[in-house]
PDB file of N, CA and C in Angstrom:
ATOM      1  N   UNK A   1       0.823  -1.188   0.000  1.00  0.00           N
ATOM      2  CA  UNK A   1       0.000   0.000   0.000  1.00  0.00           C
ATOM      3  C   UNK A   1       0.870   1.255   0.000  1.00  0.00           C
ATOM      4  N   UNK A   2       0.264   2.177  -0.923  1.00  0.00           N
ATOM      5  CA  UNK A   2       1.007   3.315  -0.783  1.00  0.00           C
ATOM      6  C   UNK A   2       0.038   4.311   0.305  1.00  0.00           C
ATOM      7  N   UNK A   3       0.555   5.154   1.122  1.00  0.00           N
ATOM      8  CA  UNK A   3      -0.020   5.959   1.719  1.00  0.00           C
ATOM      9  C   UNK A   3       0.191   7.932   1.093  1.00  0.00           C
ATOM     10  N   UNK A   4      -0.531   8.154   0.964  1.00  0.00           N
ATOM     11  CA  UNK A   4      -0.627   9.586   0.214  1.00  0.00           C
ATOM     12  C   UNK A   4      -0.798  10.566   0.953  1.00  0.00           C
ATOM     13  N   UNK A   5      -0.066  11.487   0.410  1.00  0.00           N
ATOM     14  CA  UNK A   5      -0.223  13.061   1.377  1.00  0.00           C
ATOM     15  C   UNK A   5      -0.921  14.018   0.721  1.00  0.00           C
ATOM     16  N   UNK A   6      -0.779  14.992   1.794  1.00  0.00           N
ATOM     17  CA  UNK A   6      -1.784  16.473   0.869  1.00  0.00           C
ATOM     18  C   UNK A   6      -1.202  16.305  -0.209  1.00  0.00           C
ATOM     19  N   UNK A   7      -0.187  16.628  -0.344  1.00  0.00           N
ATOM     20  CA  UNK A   7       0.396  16.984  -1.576  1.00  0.00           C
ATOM     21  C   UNK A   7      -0.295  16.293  -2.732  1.00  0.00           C
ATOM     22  N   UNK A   8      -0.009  15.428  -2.439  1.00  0.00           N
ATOM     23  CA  UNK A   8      -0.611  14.393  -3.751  1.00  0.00           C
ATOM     24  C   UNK A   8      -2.331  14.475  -4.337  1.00  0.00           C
ATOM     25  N   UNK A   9      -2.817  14.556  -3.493  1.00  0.00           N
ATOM     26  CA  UNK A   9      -4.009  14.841  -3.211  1.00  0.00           C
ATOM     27  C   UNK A   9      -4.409  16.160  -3.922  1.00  0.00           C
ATOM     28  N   UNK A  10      -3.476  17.274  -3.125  1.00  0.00           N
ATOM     29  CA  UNK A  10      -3.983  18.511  -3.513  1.00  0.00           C
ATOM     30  C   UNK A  10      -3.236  18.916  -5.483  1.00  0.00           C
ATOM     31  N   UNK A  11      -2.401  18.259  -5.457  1.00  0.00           N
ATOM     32  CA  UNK A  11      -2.203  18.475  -6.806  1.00  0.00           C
ATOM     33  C   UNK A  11      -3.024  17.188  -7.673  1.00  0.00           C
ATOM     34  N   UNK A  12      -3.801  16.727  -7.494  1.00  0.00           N
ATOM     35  CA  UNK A  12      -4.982  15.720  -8.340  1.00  0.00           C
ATOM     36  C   UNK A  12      -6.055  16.431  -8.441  1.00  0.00           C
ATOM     37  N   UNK A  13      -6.661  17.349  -7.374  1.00  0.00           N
ATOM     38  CA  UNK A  13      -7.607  17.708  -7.345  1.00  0.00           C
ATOM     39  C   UNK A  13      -7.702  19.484  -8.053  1.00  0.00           C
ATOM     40  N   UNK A  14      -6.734  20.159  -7.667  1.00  0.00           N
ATOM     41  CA  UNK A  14      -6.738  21.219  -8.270  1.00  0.00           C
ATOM     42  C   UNK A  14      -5.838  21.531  -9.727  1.00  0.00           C
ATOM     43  N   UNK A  15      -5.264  20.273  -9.795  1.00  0.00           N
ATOM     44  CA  UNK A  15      -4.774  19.698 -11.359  1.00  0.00           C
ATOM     45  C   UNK A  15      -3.976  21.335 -12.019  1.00  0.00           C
ATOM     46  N   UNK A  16      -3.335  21.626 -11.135  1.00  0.00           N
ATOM     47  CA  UNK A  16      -2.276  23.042 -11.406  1.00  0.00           C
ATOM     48  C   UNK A  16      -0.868  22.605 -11.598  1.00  0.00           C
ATOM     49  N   UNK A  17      -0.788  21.731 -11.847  1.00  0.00           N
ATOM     50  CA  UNK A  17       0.960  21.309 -12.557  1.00  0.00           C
ATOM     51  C   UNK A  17       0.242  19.675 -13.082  1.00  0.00           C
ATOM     52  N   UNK A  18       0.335  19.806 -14.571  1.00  0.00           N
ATOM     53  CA  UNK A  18      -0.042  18.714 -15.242  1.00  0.00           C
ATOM     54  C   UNK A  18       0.781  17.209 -15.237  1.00  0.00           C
ATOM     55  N   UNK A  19       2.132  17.571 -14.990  1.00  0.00           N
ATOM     56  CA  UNK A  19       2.380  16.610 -14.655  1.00  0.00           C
ATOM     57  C   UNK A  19       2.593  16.216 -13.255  1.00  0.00           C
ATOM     58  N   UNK A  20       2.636  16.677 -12.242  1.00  0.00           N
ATOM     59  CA  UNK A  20       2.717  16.176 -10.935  1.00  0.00           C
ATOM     60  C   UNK A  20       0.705  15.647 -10.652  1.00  0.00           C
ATOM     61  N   UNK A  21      -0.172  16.188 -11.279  1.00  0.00           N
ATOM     62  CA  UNK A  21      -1.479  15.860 -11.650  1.00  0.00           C
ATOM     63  C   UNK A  21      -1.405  14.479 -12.274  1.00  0.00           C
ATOM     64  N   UNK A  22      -0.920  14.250 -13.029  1.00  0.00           N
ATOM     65  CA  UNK A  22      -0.799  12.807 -13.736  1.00  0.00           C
ATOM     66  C   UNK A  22      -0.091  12.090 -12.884  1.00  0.00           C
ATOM     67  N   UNK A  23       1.068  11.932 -12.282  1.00  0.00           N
ATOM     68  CA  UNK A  23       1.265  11.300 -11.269  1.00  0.00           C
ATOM     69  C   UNK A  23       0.544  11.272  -9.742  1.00  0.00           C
ATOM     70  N   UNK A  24       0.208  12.086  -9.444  1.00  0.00           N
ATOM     71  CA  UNK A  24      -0.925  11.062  -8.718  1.00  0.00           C
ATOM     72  C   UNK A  24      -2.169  10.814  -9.044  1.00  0.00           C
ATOM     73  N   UNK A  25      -2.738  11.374  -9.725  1.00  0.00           N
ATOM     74  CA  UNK A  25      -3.810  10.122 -10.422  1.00  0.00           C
ATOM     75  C   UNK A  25      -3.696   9.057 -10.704  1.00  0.00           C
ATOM     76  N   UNK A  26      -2.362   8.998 -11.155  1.00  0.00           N
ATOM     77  CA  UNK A  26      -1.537   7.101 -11.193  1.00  0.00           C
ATOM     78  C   UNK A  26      -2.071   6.678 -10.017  1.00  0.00           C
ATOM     79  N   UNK A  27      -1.010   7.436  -8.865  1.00  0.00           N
ATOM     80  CA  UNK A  27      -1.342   6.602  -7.646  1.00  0.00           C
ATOM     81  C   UNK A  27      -2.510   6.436  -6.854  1.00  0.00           C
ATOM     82  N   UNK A  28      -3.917   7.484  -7.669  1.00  0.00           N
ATOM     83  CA  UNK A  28      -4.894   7.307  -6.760  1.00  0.00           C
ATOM     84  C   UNK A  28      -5.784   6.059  -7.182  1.00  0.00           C
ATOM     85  N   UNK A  29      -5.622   6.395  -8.689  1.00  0.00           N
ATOM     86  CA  UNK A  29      -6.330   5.017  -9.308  1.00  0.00           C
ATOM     87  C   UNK A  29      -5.794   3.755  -9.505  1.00  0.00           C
ATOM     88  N   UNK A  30      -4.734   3.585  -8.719  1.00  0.00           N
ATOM     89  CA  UNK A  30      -3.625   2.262  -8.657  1.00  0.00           C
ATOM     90  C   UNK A  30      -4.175   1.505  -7.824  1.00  0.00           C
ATOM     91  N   UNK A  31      -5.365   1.534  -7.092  1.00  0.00           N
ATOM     92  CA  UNK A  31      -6.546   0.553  -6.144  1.00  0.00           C
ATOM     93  C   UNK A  31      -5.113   0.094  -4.844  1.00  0.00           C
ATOM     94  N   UNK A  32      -4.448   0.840  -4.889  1.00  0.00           N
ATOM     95  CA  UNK A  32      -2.808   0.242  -3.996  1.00  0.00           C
ATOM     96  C   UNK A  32      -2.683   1.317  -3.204  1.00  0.00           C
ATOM     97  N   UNK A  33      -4.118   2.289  -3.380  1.00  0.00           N
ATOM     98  CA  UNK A  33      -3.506   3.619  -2.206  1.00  0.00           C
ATOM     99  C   UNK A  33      -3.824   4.077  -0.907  1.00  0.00           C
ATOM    100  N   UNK A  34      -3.668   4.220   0.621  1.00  0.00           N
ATOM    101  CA  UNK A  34      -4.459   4.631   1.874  1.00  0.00           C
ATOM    102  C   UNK A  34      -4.194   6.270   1.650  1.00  0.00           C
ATOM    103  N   UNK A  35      -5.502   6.785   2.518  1.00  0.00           N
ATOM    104  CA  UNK A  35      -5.336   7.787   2.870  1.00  0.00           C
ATOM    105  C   UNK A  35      -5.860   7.784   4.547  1.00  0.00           C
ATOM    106  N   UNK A  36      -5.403   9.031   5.145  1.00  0.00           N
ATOM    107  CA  UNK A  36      -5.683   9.424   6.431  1.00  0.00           C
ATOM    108  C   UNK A  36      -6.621  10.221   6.573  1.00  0.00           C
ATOM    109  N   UNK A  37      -7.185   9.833   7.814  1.00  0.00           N
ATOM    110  CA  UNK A  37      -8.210  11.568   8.112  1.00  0.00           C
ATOM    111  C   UNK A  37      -7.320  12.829   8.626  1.00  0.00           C
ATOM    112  N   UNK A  38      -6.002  12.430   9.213  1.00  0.00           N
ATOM    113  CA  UNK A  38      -5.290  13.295   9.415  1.00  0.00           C
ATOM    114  C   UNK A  38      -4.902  14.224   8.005  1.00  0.00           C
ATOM    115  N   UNK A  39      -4.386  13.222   6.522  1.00  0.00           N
ATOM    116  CA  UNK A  39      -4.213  14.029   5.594  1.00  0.00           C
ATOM    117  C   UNK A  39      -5.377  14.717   5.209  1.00  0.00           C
ATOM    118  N   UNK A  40      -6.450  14.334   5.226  1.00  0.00           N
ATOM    119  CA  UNK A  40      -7.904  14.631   4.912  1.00  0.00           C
ATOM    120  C   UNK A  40      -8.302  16.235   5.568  1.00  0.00           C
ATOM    121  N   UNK A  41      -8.014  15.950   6.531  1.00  0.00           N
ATOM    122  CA  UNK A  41      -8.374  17.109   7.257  1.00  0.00           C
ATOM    123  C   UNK A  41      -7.668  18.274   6.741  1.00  0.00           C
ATOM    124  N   UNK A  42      -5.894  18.070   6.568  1.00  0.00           N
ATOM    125  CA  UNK A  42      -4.886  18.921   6.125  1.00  0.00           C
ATOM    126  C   UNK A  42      -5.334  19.479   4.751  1.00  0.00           C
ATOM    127  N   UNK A  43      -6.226  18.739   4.198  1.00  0.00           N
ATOM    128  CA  UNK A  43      -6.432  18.603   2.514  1.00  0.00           C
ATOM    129  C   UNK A  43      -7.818  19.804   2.447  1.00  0.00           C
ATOM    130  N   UNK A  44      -8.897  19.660   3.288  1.00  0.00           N
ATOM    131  CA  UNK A  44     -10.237  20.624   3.649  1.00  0.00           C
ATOM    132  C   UNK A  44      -9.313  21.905   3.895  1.00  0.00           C
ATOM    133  N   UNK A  45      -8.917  21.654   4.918  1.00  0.00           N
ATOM    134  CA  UNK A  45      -7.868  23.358   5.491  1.00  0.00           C
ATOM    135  C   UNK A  45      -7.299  24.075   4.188  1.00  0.00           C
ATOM    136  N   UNK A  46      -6.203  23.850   3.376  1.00  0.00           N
ATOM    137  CA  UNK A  46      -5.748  24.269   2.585  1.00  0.00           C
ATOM    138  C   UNK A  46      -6.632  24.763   1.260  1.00  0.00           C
ATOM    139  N   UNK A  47      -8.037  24.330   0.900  1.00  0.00           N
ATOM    140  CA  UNK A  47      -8.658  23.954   0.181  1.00  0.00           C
ATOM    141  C   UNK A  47      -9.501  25.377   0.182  1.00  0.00           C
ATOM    142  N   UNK A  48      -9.671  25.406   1.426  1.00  0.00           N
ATOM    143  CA  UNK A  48     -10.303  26.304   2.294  1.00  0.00           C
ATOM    144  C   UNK A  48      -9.970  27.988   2.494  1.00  0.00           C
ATOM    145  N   UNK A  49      -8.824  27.965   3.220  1.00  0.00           N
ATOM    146  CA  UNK A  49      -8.091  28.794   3.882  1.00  0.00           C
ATOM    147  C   UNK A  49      -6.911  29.232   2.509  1.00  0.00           C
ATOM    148  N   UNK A  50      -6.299  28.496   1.785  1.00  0.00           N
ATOM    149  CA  UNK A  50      -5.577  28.770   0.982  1.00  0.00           C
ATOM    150  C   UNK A  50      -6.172  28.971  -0.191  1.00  0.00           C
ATOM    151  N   UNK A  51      -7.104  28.216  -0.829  1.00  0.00           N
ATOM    152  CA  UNK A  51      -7.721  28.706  -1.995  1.00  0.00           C
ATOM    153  C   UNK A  51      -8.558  28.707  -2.384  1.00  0.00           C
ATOM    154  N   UNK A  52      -9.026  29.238  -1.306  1.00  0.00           N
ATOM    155  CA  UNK A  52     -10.718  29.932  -0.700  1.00  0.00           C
ATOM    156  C   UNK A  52     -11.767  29.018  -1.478  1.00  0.00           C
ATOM    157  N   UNK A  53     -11.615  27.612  -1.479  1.00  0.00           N
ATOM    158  CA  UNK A  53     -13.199  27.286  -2.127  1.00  0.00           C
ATOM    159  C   UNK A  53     -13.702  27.819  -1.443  1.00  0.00           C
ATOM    160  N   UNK A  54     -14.720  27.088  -1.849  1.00  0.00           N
ATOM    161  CA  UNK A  54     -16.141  27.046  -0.969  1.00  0.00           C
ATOM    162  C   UNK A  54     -16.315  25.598  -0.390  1.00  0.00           C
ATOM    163  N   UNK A  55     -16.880  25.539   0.382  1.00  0.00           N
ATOM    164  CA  UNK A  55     -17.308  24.583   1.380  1.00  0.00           C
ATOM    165  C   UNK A  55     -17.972  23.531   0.752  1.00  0.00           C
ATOM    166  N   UNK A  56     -18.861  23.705   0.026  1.00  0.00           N
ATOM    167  CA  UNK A  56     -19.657  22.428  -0.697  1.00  0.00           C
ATOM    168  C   UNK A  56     -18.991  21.775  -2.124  1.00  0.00           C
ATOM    169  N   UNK A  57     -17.771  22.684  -2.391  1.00  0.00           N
ATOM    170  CA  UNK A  57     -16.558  22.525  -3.466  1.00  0.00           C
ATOM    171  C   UNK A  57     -15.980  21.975  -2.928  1.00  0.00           C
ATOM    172  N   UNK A  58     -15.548  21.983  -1.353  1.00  0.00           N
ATOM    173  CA  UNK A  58     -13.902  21.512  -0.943  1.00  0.00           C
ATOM    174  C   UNK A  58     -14.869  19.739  -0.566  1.00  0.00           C
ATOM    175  N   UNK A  59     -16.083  19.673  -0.035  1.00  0.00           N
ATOM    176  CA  UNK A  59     -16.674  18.528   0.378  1.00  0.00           C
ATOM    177  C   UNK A  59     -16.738  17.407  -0.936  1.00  0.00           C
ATOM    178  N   UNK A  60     -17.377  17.881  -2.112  1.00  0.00           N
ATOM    179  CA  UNK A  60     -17.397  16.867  -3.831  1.00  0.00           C
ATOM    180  C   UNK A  60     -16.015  16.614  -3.673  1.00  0.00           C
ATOM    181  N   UNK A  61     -15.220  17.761  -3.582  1.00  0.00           N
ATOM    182  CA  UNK A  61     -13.624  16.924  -4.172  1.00  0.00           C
ATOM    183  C   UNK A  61     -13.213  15.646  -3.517  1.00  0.00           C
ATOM    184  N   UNK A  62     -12.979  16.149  -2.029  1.00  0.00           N
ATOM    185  CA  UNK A  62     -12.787  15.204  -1.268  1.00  0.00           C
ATOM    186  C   UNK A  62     -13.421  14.290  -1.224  1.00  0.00           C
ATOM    187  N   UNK A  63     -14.699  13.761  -1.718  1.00  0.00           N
ATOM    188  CA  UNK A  63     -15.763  12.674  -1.638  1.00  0.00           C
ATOM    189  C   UNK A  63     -15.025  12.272  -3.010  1.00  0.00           C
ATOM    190  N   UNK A  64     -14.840  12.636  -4.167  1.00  0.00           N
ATOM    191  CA  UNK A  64     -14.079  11.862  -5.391  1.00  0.00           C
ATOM    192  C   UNK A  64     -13.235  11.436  -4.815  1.00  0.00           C
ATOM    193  N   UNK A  65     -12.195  11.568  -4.392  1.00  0.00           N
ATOM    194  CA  UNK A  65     -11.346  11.099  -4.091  1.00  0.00           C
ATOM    195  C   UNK A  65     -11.037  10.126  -3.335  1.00  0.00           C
ATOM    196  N   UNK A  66     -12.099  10.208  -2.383  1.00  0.00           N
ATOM    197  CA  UNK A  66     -12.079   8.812  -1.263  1.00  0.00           C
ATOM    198  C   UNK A  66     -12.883   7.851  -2.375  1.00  0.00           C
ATOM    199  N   UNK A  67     -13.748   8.277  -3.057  1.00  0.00           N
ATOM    200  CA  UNK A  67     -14.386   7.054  -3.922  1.00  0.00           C
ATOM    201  C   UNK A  67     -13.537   6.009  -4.435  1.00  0.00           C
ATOM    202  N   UNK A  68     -11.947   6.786  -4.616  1.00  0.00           N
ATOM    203  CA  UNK A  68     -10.973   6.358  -5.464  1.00  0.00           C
ATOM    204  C   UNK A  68     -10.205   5.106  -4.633  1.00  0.00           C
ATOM    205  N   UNK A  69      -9.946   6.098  -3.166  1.00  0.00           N
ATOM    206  CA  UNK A  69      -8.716   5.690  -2.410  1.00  0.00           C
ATOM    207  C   UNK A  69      -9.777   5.060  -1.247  1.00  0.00           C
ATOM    208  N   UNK A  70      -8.743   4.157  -0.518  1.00  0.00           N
ATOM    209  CA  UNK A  70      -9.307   3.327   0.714  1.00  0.00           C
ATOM    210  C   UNK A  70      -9.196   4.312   1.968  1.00  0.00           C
ATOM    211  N   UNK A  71      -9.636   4.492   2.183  1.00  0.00           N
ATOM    212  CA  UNK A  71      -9.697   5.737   3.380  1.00  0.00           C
ATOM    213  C   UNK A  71      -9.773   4.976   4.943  1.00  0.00           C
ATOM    214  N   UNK A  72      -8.736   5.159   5.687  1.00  0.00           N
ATOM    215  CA  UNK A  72      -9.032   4.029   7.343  1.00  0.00           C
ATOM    216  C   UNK A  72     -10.614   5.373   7.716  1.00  0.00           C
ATOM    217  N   UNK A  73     -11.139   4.966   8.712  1.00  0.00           N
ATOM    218  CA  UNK A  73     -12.304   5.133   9.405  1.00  0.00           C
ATOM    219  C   UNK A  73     -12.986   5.500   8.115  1.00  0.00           C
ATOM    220  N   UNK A  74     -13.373   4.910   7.227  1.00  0.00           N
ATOM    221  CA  UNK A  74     -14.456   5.838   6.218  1.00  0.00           C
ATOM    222  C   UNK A  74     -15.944   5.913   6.968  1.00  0.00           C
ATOM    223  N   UNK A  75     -16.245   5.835   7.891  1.00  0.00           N
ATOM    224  CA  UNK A  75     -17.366   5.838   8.567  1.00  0.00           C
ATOM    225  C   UNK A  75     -17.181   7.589   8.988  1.00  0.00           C
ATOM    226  N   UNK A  76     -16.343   7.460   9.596  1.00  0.00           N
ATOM    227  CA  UNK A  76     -16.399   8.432  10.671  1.00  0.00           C
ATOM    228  C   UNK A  76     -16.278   9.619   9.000  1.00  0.00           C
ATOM    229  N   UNK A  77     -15.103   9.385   8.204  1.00  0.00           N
ATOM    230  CA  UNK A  77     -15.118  10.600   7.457  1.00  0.00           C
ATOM    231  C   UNK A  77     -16.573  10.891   6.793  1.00  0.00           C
ATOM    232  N   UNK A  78     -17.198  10.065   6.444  1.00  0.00           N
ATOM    233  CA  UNK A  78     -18.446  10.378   5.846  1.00  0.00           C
ATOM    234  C   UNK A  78     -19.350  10.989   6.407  1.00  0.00           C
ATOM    235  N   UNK A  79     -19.178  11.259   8.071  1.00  0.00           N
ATOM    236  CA  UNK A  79     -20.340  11.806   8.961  1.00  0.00           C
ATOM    237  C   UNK A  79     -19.481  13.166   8.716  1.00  0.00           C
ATOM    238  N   UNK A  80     -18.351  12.945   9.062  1.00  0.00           N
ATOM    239  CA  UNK A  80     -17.746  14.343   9.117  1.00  0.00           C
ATOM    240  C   UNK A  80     -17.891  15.236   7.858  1.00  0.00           C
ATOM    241  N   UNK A  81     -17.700  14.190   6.632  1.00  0.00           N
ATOM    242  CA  UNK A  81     -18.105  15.222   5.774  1.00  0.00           C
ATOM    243  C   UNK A  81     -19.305  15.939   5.003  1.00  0.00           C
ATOM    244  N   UNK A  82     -20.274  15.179   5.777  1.00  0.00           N
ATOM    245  CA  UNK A  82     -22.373  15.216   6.067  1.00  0.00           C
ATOM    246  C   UNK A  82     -22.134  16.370   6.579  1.00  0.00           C
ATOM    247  N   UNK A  83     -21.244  16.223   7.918  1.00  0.00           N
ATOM    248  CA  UNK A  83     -21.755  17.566   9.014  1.00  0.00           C
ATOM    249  C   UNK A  83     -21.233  18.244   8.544  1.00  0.00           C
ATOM    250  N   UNK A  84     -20.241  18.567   7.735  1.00  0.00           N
ATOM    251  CA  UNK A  84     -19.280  19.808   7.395  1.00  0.00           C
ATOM    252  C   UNK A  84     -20.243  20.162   6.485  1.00  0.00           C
ATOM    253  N   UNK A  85     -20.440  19.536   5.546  1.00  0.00           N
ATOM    254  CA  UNK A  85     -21.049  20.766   4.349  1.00  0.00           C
ATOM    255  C   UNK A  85     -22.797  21.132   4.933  1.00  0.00           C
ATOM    256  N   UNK A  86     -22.977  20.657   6.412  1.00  0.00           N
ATOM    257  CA  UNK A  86     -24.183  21.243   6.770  1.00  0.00           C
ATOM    258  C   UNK A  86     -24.294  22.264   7.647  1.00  0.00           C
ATOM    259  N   UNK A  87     -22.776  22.149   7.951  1.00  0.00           N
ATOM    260  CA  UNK A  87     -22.927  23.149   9.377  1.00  0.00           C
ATOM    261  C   UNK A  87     -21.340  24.298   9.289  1.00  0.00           C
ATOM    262  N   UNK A  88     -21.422  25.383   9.776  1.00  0.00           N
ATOM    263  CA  UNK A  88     -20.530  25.581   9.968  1.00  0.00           C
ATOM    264  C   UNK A  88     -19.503  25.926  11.006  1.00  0.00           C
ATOM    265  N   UNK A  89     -18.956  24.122  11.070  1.00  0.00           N
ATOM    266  CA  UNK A  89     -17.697  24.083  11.720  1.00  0.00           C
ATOM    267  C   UNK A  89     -16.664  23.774  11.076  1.00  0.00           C
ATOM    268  N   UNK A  90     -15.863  23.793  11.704  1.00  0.00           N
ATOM    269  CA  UNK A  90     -14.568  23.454  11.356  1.00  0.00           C
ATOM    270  C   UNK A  90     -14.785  21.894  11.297  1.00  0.00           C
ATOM    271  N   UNK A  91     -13.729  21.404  10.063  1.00  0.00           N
ATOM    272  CA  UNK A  91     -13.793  20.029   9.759  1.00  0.00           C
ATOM    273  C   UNK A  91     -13.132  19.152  10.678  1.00  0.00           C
ATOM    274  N   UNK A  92     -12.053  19.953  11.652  1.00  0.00           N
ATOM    275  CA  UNK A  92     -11.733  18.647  12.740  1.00  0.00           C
ATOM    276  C   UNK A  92     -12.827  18.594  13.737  1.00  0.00           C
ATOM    277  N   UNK A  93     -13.041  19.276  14.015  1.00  0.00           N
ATOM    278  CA  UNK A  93     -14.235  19.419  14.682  1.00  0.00           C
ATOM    279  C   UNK A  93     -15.474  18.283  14.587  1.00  0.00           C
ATOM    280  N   UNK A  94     -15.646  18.335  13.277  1.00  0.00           N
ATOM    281  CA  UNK A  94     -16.869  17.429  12.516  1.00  0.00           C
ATOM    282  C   UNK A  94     -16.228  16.033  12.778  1.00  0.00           C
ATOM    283  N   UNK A  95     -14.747  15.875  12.702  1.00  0.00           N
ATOM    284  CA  UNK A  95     -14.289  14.377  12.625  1.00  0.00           C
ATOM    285  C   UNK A  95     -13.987  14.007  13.897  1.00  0.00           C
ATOM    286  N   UNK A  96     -14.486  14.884  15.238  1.00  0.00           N
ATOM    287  CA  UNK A  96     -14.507  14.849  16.176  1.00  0.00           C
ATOM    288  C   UNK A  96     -15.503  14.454  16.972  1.00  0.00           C
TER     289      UNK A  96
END
């Protein structure tokens, strides 16, 4: 298993350097990848705070993406990411 960071993540999803974009899409669709709620969380923040989505933007991405990747607690992220795009808290909060 490979385990993935923001990084990887955040350059798949906002697809702003085409090739570091193509490499991890390799690795997300390589069915060989974990992710964390710790990176998860890091991934909402930046998404957020750095390039100001919006909230119900930063929630779709992140839901593609776990569709992709094996995510540990996917229970818990899925409530968290219910409550996030319903409420406004903060996303550790929600995974809290």
């Amino acid at each position: 298993m490979v385990m993935l960071d923001t990084n990887i993540i955040l350059r798949y999803i906002l697809d702003d350097n085409k090739e570091m974009a193509d490499t991890a899409e390799e690795y997300i669709i390589s069915d060989n990848a974990i992710i964390t709620l710790e990176v998860i969380a890091e991934v909402v923040y930046v998404l957020r705070k750095v390039y100001s989505m919006e909230r119900q933007n930063v929630v779709d991405n992140v839901e593609k993406v776990t569709e992709l990747v094996y995510c540990e607690k996917d229970d818990v992220l899925n409530l968290a990411l219910d409550t996030y795009s319903s409420n406004n808290l903060d996303f550790v909060d929600c995974i809290l």
